[in-house]
C-alpha atoms as a PDB file:
ATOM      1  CA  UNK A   1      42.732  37.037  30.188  1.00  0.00           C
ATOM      2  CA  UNK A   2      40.715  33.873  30.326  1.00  0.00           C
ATOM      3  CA  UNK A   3      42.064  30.979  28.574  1.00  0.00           C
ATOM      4  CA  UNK A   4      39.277  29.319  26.114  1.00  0.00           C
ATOM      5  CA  UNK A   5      39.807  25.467  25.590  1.00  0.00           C
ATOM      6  CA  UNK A   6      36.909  23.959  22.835  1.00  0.00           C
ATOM      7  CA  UNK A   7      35.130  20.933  24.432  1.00  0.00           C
ATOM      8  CA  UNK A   8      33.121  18.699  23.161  1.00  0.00           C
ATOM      9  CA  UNK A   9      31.023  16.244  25.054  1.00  0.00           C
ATOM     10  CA  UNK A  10      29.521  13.419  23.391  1.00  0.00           C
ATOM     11  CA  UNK A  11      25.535  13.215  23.575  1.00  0.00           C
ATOM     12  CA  UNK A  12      24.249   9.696  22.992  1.00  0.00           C
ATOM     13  CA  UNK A  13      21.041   9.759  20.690  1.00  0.00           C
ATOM     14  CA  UNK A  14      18.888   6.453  20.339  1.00  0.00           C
ATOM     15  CA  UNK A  15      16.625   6.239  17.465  1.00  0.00           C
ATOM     16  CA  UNK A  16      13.869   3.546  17.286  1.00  0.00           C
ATOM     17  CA  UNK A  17      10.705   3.050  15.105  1.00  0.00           C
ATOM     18  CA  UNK A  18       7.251   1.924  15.809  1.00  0.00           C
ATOM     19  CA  UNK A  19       5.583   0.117  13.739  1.00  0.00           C
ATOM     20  CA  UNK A  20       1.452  -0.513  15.121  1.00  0.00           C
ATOM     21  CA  UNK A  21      -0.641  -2.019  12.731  1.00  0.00           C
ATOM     22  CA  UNK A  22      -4.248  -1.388  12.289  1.00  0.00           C
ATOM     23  CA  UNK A  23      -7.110  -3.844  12.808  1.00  0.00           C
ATOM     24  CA  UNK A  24      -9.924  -4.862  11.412  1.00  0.00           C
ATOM     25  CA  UNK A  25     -12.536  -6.083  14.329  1.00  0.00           C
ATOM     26  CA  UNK A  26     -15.721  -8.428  14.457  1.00  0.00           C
ATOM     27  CA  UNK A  27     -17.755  -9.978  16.943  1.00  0.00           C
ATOM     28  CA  UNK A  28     -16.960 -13.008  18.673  1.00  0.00           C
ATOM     29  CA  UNK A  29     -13.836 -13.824  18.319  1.00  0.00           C
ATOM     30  CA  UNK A  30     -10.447 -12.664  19.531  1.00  0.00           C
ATOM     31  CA  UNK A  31      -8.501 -10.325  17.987  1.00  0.00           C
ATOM     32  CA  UNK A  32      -4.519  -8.782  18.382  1.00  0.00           C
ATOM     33  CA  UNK A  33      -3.211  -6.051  18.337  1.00  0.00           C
ATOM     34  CA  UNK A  34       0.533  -5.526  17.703  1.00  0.00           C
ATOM     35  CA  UNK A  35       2.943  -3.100  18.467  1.00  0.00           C
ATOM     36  CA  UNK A  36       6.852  -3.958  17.186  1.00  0.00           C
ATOM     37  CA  UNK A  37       9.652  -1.574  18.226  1.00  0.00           C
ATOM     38  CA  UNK A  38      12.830  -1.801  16.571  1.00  0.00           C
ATOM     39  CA  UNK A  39      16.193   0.191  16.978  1.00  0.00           C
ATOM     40  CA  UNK A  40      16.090  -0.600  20.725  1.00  0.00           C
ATOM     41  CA  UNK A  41      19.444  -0.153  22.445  1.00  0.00           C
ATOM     42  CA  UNK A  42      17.563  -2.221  25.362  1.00  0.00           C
ATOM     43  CA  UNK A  43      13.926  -3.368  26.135  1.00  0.00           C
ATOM     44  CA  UNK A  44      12.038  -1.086  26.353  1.00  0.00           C
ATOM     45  CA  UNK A  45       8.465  -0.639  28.682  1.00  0.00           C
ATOM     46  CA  UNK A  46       5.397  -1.052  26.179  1.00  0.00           C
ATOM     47  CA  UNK A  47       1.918  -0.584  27.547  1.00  0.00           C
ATOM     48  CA  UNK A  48      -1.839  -0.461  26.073  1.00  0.00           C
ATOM     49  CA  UNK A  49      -4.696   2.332  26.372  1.00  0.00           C
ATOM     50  CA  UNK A  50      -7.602   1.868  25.267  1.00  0.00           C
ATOM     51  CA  UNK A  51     -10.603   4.238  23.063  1.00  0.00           C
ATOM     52  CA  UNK A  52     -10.887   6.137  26.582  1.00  0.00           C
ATOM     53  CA  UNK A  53      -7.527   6.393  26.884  1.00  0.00           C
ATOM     54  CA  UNK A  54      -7.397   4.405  30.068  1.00  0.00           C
ATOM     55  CA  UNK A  55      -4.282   1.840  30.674  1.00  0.00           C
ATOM     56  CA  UNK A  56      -5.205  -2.240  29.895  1.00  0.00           C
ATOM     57  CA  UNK A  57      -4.668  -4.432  32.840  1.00  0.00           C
ATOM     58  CA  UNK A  58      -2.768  -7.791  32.647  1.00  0.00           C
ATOM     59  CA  UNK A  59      -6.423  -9.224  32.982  1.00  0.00           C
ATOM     60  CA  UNK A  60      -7.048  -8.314  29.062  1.00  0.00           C
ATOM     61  CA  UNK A  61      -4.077 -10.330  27.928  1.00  0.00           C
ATOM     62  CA  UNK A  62      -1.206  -8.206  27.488  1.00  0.00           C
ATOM     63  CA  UNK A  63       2.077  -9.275  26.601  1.00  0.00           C
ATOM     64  CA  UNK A  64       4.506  -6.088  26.797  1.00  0.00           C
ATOM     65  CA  UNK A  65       7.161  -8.467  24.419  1.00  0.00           C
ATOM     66  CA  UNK A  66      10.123  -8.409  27.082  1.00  0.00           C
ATOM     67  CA  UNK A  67      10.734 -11.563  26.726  1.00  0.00           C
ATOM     68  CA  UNK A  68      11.065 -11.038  22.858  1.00  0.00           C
ATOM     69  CA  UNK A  69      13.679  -8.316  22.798  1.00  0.00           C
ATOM     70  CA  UNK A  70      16.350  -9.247  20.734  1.00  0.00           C
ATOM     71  CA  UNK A  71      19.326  -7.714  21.480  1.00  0.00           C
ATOM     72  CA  UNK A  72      21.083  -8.227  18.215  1.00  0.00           C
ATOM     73  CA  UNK A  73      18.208  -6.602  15.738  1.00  0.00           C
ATOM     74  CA  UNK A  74      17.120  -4.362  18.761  1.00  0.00           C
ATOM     75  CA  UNK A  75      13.376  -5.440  18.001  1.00  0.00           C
ATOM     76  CA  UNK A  76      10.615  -6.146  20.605  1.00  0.00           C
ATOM     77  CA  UNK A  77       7.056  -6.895  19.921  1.00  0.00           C
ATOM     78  CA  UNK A  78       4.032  -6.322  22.459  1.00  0.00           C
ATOM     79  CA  UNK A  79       0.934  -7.743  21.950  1.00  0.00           C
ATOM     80  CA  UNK A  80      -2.716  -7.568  23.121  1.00  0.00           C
ATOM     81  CA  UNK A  81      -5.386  -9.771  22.980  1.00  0.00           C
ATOM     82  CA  UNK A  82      -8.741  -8.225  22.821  1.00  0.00           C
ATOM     83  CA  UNK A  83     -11.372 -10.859  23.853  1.00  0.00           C
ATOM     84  CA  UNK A  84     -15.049 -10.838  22.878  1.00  0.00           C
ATOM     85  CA  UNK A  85     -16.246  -9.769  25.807  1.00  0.00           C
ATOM     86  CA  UNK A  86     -14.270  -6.882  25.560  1.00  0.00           C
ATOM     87  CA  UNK A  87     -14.958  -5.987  21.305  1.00  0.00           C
ATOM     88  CA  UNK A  88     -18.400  -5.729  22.097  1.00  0.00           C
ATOM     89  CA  UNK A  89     -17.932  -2.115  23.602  1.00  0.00           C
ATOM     90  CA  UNK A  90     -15.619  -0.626  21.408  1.00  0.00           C
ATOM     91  CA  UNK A  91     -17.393   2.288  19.655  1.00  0.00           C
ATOM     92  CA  UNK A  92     -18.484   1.786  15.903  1.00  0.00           C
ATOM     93  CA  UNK A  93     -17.414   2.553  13.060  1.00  0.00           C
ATOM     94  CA  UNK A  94     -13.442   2.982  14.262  1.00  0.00           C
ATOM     95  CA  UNK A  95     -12.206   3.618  17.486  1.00  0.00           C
ATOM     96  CA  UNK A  96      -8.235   4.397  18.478  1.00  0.00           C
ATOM     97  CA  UNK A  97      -6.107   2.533  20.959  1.00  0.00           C
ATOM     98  CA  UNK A  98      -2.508   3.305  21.879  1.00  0.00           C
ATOM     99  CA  UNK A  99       0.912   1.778  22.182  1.00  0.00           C
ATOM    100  CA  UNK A 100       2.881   3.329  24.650  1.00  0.00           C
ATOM    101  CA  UNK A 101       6.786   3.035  24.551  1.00  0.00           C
ATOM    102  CA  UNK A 102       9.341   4.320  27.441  1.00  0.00           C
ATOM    103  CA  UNK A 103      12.967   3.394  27.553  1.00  0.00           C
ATOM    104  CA  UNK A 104      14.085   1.777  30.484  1.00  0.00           C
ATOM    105  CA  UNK A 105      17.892   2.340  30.100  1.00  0.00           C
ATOM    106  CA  UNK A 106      16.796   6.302  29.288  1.00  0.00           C
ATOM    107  CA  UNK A 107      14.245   6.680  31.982  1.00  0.00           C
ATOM    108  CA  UNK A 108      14.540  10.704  31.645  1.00  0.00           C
ATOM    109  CA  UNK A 109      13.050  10.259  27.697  1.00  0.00           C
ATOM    110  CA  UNK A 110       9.211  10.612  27.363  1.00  0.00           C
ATOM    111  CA  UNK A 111       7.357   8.051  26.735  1.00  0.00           C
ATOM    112  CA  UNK A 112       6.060   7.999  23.143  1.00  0.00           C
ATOM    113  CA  UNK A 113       2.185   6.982  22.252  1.00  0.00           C
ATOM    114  CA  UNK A 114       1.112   5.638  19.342  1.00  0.00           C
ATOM    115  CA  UNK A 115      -2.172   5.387  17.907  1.00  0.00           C
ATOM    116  CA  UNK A 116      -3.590   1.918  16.491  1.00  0.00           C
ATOM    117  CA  UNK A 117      -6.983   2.083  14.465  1.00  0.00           C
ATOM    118  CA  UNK A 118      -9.366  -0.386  15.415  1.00  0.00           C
ATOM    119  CA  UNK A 119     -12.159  -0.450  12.762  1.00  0.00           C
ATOM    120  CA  UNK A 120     -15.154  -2.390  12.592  1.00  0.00           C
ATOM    121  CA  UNK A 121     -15.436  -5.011   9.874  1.00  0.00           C
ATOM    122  CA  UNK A 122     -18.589  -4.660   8.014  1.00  0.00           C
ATOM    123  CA  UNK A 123     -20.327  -7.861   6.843  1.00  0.00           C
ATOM    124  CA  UNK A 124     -23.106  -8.762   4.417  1.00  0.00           C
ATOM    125  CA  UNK A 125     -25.634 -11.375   4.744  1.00  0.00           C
ATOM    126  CA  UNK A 126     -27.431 -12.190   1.524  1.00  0.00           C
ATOM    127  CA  UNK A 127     -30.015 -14.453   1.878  1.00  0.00           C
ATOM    128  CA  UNK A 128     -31.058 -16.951  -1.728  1.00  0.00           C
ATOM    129  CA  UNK A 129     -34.971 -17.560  -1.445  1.00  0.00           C
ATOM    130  CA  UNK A 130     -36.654 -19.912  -3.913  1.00  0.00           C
ATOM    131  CA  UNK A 131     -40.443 -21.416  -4.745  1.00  0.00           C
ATOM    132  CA  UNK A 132     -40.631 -24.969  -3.943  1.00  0.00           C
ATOM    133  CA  UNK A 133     -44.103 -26.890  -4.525  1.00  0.00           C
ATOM    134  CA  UNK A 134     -45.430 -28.588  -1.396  1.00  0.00           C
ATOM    135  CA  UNK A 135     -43.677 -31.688  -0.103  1.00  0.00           C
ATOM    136  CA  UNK A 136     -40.651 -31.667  -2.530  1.00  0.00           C
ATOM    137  CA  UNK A 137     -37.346 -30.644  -0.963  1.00  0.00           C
ATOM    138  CA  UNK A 138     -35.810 -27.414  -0.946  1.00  0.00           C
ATOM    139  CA  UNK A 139     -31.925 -25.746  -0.932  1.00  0.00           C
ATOM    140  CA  UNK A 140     -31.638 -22.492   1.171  1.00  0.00           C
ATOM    141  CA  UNK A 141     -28.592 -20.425   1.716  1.00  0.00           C
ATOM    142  CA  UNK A 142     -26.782 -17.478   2.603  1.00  0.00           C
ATOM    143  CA  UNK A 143     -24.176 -15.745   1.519  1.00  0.00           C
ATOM    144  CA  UNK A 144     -21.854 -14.056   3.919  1.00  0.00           C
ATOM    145  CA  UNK A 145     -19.502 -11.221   2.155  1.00  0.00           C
ATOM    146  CA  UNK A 146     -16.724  -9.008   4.226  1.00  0.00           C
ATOM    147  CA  UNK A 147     -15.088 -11.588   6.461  1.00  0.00           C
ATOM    148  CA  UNK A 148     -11.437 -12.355   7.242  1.00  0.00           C
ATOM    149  CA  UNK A 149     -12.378 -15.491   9.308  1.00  0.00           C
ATOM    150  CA  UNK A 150     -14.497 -18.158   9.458  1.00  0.00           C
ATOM    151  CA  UNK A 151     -17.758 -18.140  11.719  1.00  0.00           C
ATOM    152  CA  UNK A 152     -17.380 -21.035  14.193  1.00  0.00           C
ATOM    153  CA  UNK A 153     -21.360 -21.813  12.968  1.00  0.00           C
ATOM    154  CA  UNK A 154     -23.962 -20.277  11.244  1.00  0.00           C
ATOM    155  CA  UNK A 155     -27.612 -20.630  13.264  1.00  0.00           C
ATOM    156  CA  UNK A 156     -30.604 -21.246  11.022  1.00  0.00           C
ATOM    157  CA  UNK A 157     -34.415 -20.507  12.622  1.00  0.00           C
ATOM    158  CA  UNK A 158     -37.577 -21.319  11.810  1.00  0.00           C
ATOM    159  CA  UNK A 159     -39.637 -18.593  13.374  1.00  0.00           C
ATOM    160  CA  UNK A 160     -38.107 -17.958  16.694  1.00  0.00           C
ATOM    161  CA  UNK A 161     -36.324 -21.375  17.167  1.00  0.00           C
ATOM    162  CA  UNK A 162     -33.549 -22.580  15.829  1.00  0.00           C
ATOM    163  CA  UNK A 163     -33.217 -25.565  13.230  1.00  0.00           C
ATOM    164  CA  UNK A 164     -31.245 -28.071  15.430  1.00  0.00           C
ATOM    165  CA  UNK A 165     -34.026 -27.852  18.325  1.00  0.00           C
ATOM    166  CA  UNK A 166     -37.363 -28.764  16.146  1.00  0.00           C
ATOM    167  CA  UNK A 167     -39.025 -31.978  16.998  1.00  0.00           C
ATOM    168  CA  UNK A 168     -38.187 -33.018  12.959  1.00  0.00           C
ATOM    169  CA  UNK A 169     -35.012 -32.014  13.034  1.00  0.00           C
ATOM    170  CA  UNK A 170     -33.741 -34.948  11.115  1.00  0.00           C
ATOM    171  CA  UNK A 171     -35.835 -33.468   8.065  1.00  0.00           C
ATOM    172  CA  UNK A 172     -32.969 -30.894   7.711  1.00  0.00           C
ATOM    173  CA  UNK A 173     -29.459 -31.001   6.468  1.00  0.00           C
ATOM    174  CA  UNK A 174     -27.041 -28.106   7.942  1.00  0.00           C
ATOM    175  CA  UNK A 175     -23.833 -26.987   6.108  1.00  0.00           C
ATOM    176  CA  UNK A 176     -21.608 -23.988   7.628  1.00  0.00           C
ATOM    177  CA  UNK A 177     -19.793 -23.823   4.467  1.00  0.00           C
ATOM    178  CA  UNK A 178     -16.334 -22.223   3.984  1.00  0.00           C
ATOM    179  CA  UNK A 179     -14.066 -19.444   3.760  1.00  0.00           C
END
């Protein structure tokens, strides 16, 4: 007869969240995307892919958040900075990145992806003509709807060239306006 004895082993089970906002994208300008990770028993490994599913290099400004972990709260925060140069060929109208997670102290655990939306910001420009008679001054604007920042400058043209390099330049009065 065989003696049975109960055991019990205890399995340690880490739970953590992802949180990977989506973004709204223009042209021209940098823009970040954020992954936060929190429930972290240590930091973790966090890496980017981008809409061909192909892994970012340090080159497009990645910041995996090591140095952010906070061992108290568990939280770390990656980040990654996508430049202009780099906007400019992400598909239109939305296009999906990924934040990729794998536990250091549980090597053995798969790593877990996570989609981020990148969507392209559409923008309105509404131009205000008017009459004027000959030789009397004249307003002319714009109106730009759909924007969450600021255009460094707006460039006005006369034909092909812009305002600022006519000979009579000094004839015209430029205001970029605000947000």
């Amino acid at each position: 007869e065989q003696n049975t004895t109960d055991l019990e082993t205890v399995v340690p089970l880490n739970v953590f969240s992802v949180t990977a906002d989506n973004v709204y994208i223009t042209p021209g300008i940098d823009h970040v995307v954020t992954c936060s990770i929190s429930g972290l028993s240590a930091a973790a490994t966090i890496t980017f892919k981008n809409y061909n599913g192909v892994a970012i290099t340090d080159s497009q400004i990645v910041d995996d958040g090591a140095s952010s972990f906070n061992n108290s709260g568990g939280v770390q925060t990656a980040t990654l900075t996508l430049k202009p140069d780099i906007i400019k060929d992400i598909p239109k109208p939305t296009s999906t990145y990924k934040c990729i997670v794998q536990s250091i102290q549980y090597s053995d655990s798969p790593p877990q992806e996570n989609d981020i939306t990148l969507q392209w910001l559409s923008f309105g420009i509404t131009p205000t003509g008017m009459e004027v008679q000959e030789n009397n001054q004249a307003t002319i604007s714009c109106l730009i709807t759909g924007i969450t920042q600021a255009f460094d400058s707006v460039v006005w043209k006369k034909g092909d060239t812009e305002i600022g390099s006519l000979p009579d330049f000094s004839n015209y009065i430029k205001d970029d306006g605000d947000l």
